[in-house]
N, C-alpha and C. Protein backbone atom coordinates (compact mmCIF):
# COMPACT_ATOMS: atom_id res chain seq x y z
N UNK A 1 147.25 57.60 103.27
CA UNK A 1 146.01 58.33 103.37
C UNK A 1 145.52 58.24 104.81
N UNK A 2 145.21 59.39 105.56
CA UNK A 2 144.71 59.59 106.81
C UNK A 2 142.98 60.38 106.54
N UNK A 3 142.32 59.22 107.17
CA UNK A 3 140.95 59.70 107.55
C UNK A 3 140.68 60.90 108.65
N UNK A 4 140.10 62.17 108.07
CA UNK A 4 140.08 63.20 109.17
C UNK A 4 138.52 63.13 110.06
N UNK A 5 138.16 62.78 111.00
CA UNK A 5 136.90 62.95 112.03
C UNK A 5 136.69 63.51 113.06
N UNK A 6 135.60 64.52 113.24
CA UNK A 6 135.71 64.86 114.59
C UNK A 6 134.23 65.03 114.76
N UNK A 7 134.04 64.97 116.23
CA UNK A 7 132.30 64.97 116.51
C UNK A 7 131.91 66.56 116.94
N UNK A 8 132.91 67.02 116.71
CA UNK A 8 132.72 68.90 116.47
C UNK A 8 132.33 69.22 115.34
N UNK A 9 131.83 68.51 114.50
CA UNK A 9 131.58 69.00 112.93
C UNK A 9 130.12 67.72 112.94
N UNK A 10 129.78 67.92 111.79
CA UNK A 10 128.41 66.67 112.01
C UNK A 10 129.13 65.86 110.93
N UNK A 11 127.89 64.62 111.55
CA UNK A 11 128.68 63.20 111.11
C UNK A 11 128.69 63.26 109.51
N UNK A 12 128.85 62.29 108.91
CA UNK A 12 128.32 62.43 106.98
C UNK A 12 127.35 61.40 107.28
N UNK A 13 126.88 62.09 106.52
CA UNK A 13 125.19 61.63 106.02
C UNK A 13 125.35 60.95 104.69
N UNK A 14 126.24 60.11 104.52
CA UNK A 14 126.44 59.30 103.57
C UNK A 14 127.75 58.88 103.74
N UNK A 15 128.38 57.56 102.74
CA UNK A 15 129.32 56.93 102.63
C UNK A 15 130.45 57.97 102.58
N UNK A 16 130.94 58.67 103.16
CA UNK A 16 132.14 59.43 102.95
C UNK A 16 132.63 59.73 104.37
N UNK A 17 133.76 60.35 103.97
CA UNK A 17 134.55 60.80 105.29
C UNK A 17 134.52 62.38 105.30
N UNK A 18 134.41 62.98 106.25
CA UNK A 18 134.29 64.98 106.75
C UNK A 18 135.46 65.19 106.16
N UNK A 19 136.74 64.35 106.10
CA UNK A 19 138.23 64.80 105.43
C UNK A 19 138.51 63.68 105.27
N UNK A 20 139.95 63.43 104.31
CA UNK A 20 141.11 62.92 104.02
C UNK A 20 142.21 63.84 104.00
N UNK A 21 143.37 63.51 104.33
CA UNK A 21 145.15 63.88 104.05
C UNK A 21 145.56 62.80 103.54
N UNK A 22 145.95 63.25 102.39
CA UNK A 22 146.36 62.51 101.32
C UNK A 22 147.49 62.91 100.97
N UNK A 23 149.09 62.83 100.82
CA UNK A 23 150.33 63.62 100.56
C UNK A 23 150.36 64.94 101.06
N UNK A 24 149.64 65.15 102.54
CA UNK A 24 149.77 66.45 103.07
C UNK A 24 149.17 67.70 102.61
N UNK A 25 147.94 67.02 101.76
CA UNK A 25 146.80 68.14 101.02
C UNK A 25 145.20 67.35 101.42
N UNK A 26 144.91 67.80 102.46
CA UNK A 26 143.82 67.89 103.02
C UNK A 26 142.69 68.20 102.19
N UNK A 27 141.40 67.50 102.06
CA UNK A 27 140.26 67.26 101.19
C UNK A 27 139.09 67.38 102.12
N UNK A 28 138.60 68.54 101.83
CA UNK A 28 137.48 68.37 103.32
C UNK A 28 136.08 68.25 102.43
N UNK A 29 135.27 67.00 102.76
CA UNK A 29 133.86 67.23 102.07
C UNK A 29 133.35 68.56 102.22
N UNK A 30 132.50 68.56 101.16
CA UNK A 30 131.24 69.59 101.30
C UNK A 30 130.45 69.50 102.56
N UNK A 31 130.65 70.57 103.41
CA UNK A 31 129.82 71.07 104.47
C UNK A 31 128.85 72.13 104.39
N UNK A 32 127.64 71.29 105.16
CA UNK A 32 126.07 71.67 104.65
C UNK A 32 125.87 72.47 106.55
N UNK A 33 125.21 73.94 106.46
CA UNK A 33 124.76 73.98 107.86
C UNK A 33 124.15 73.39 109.24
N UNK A 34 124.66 71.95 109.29
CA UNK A 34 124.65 71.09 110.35
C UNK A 34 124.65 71.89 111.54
N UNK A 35 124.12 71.49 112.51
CA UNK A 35 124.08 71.60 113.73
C UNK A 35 124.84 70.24 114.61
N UNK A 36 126.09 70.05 114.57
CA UNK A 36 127.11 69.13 115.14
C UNK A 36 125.93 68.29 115.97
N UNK A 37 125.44 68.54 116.96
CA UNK A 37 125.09 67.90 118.17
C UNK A 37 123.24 66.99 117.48
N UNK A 38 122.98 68.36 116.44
CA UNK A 38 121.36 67.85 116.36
C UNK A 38 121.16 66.96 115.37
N UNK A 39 122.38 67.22 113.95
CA UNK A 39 122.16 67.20 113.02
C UNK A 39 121.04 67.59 112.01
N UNK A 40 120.44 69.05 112.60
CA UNK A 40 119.53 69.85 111.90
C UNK A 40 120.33 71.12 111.69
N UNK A 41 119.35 71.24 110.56
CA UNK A 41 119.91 72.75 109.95
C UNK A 41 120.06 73.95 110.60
N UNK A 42 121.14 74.78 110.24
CA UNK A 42 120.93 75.91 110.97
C UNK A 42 120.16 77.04 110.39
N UNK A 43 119.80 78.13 111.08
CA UNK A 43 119.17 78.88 110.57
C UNK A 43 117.95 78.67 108.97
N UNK A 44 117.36 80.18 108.38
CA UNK A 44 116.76 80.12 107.88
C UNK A 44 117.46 80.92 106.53
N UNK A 45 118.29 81.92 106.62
CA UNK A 45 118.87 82.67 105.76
C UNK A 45 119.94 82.33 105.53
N UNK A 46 120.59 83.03 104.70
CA UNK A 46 121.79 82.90 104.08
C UNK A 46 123.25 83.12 104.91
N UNK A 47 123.23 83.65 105.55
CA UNK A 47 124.57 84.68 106.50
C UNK A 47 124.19 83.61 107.41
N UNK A 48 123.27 83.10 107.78
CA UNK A 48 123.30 82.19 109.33
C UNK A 48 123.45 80.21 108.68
N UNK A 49 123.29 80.41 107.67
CA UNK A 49 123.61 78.87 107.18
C UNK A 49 125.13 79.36 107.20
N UNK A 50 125.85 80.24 106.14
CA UNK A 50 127.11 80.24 105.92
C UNK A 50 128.00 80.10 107.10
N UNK A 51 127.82 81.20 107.93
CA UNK A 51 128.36 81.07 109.11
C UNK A 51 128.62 79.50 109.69
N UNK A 52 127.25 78.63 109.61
CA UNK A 52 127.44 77.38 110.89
C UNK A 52 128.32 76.57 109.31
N UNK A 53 128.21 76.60 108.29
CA UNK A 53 129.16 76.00 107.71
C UNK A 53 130.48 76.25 108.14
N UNK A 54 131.14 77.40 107.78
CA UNK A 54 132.23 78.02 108.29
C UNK A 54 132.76 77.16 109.68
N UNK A 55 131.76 77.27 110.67
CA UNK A 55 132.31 76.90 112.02
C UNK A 55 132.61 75.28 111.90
N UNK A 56 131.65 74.25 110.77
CA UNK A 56 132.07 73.40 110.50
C UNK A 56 133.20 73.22 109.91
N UNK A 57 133.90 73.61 109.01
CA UNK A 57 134.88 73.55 107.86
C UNK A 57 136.06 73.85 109.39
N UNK A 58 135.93 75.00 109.98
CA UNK A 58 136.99 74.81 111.31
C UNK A 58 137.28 73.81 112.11
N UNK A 59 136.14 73.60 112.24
CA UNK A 59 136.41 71.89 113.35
C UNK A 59 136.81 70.89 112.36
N UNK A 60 136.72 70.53 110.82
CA UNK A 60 137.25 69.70 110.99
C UNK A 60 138.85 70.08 110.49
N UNK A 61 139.01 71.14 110.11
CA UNK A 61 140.28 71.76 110.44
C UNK A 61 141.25 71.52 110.95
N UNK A 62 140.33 72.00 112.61
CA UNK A 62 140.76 71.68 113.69
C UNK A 62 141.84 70.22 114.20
N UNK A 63 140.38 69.32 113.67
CA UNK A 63 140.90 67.86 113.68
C UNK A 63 142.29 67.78 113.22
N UNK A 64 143.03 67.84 112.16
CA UNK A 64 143.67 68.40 111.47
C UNK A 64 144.57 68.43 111.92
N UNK A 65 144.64 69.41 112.66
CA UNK A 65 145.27 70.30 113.35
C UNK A 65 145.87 71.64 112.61
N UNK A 66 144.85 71.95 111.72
CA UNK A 66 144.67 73.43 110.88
C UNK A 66 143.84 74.19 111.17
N UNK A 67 144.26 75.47 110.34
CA UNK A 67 143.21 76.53 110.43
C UNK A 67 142.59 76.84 109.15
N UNK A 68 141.78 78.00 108.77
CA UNK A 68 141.46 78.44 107.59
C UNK A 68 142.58 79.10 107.31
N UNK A 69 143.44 79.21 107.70
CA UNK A 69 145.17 79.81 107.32
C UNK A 69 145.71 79.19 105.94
N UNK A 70 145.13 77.81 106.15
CA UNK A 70 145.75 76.96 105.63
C UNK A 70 145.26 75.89 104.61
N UNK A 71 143.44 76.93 104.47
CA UNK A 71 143.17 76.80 102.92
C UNK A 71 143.62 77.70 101.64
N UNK A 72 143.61 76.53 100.57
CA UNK A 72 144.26 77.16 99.34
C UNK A 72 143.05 77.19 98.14
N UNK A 73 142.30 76.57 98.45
CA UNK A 73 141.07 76.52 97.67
C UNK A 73 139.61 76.16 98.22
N UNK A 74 138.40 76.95 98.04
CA UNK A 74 137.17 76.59 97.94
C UNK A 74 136.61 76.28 97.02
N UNK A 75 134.98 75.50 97.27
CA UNK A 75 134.09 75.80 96.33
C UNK A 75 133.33 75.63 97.02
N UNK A 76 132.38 77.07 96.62
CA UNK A 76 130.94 76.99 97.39
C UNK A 76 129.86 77.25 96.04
N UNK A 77 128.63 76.07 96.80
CA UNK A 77 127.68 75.48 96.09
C UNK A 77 126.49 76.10 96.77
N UNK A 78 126.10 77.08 95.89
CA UNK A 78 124.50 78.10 96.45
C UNK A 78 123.10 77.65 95.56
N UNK A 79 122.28 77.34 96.24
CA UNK A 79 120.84 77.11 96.15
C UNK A 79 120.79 78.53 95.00
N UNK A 80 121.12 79.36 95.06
CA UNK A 80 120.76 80.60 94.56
C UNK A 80 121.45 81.38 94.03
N UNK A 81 121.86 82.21 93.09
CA UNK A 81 122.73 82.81 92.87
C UNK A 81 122.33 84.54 93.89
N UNK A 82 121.69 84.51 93.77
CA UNK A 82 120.76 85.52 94.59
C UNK A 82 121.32 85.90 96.17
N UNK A 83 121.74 84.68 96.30
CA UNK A 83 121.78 84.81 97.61
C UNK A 83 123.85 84.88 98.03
N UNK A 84 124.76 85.14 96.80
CA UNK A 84 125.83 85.57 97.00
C UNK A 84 126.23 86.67 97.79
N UNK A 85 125.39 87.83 97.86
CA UNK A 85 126.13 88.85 98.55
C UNK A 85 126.62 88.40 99.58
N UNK A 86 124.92 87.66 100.62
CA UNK A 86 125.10 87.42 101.62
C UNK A 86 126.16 86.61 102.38
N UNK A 87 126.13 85.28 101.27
CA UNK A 87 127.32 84.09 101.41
C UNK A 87 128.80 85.23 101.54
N UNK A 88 128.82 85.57 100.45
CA UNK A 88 130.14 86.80 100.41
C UNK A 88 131.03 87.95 101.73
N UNK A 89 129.71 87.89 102.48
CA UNK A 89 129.99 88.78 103.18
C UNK A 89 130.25 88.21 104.89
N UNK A 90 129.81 86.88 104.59
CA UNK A 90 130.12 86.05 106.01
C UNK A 90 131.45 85.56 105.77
N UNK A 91 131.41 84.99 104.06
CA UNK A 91 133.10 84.49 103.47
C UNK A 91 134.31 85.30 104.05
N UNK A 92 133.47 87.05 103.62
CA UNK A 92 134.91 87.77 103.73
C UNK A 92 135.17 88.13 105.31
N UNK A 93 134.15 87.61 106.29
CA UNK A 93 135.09 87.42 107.69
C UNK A 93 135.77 86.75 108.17
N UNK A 94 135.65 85.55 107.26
CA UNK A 94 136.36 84.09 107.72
C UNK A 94 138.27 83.94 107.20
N UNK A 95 138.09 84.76 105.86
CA UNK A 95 138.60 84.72 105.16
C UNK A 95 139.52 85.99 105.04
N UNK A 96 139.00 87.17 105.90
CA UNK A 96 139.84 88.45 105.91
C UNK A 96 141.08 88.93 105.60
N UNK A 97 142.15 88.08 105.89
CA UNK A 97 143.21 88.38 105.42
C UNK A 97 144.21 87.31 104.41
N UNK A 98 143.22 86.26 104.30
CA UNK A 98 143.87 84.96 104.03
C UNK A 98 142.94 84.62 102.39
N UNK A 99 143.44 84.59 101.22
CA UNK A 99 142.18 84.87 100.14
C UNK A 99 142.39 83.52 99.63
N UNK A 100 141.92 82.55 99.80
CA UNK A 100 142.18 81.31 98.76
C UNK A 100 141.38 81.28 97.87
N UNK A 101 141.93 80.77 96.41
CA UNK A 101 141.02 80.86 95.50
C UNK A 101 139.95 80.36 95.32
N UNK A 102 139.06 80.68 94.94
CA UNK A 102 137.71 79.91 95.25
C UNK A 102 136.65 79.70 93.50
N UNK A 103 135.78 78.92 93.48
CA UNK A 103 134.68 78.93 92.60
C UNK A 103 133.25 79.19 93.19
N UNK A 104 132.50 79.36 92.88
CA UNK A 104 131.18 80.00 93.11
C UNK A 104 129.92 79.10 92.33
N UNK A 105 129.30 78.51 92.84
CA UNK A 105 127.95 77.55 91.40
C UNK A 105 126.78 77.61 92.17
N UNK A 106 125.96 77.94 90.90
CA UNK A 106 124.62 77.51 91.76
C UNK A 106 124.30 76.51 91.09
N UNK A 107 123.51 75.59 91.98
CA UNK A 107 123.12 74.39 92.02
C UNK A 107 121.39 74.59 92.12
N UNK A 108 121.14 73.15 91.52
CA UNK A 108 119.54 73.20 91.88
C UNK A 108 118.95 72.58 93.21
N UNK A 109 119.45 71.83 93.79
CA UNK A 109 119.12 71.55 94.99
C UNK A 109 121.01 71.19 96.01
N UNK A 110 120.26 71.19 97.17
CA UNK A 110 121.90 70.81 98.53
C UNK A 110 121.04 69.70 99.27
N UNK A 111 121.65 68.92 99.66
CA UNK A 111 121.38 67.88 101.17
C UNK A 111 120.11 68.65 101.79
N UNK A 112 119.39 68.30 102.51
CA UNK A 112 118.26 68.65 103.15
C UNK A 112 118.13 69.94 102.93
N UNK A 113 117.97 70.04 101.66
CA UNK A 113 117.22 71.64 101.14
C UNK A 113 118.13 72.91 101.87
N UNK A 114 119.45 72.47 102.22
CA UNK A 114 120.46 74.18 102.17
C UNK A 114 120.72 74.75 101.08
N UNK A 115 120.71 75.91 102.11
CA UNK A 115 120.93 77.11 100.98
C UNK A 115 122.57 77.12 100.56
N UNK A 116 123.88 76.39 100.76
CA UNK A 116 124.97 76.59 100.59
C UNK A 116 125.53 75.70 101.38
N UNK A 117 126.61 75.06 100.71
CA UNK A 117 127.90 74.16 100.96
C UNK A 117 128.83 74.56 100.54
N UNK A 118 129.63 74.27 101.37
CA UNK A 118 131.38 75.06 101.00
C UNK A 118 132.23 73.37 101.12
N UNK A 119 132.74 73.50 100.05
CA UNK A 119 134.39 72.19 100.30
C UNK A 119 135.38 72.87 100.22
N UNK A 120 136.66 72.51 100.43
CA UNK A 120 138.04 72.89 100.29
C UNK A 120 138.99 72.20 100.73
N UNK A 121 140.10 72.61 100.04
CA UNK A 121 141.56 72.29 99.67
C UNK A 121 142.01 72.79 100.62
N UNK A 122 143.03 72.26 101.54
CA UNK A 122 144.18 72.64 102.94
C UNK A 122 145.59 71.71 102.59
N UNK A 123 146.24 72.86 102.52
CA UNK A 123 147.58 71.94 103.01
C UNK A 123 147.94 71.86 104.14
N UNK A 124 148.85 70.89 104.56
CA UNK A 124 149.01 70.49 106.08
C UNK A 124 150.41 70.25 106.57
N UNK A 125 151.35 71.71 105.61
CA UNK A 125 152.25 71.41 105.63
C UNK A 125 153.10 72.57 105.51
N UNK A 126 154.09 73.56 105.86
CA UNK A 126 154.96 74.45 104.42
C UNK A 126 155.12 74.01 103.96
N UNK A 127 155.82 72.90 104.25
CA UNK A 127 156.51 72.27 103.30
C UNK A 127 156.04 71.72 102.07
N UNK A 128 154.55 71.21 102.28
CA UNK A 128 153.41 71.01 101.00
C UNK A 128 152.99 72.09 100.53
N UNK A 129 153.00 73.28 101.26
CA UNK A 129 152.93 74.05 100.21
C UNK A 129 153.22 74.53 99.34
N UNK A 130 154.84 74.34 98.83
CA UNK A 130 155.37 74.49 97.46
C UNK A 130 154.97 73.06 96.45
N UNK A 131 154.20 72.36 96.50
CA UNK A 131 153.61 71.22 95.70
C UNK A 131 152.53 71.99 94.83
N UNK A 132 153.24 71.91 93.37
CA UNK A 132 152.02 72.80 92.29
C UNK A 132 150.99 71.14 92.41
N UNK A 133 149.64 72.01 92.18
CA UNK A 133 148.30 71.11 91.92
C UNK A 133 148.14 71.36 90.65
């Protein structure tokens, strides 16, 4: 098991790690619209939280040494159901040609009152990628 960290993503705000690689299937916590440097939230809406998530989930990627290429699964956790289009429509830039399967929940509350957290599944490997889950 390899601990994934990078100070391009914000720290955890609790006992956990931003990732693990574990048999070459990458586990990235739930990322909340952090601001890496401030550790405050981004924005006020929906499309501008999703987004600075997104740019989080890359860096720690990054760390990695992955891309969103090389997720196989999400789950994103919305304050709202209401507020899917928006999440949806920042998703489908990140995500444009690359579709991993995903789940969708709304929740009653996120970490310092966000509107949306995204986790996901990466492999870190071809070769892991023929490993059924």
């Amino acid at each position: 098991m390899k601990i994934i960290n990078t100070p391009n993503a914000p720290q955890a705000i609790g006992p956990y790690s931003q990732g693990v690689e574990a048999n070459q299937i990458i586990f990235l916590s739930g990322q909340i619209p952090l601001n890496p440097q401030t550790m405050e939230l981004v924005g006020n809406d929906i499309e501008a939280q999703t987004t600075q998530v997104f740019e989080n989930i890359k860096a720690v990627l990054a760390a990695a040494k992955l891309s969103l290429g090389s997720v196989v699964k999400t789950t994103v956790f919305l304050k709202n159901m209401g507020d899917f289009n928006g999440m949806n429509r920042v998703y489908a830039r990140y995500f444009a040609d690359h579709k991993p399967a995903r789940s969708t929940i709304e929740v009653a509350r996120l970490p310092k009152d966000s509107l949306v957290e995204i986790e996901c599944l990466a492999m870190a490997s071809k070769k892991a990628k023929h490993i059924i889950l």
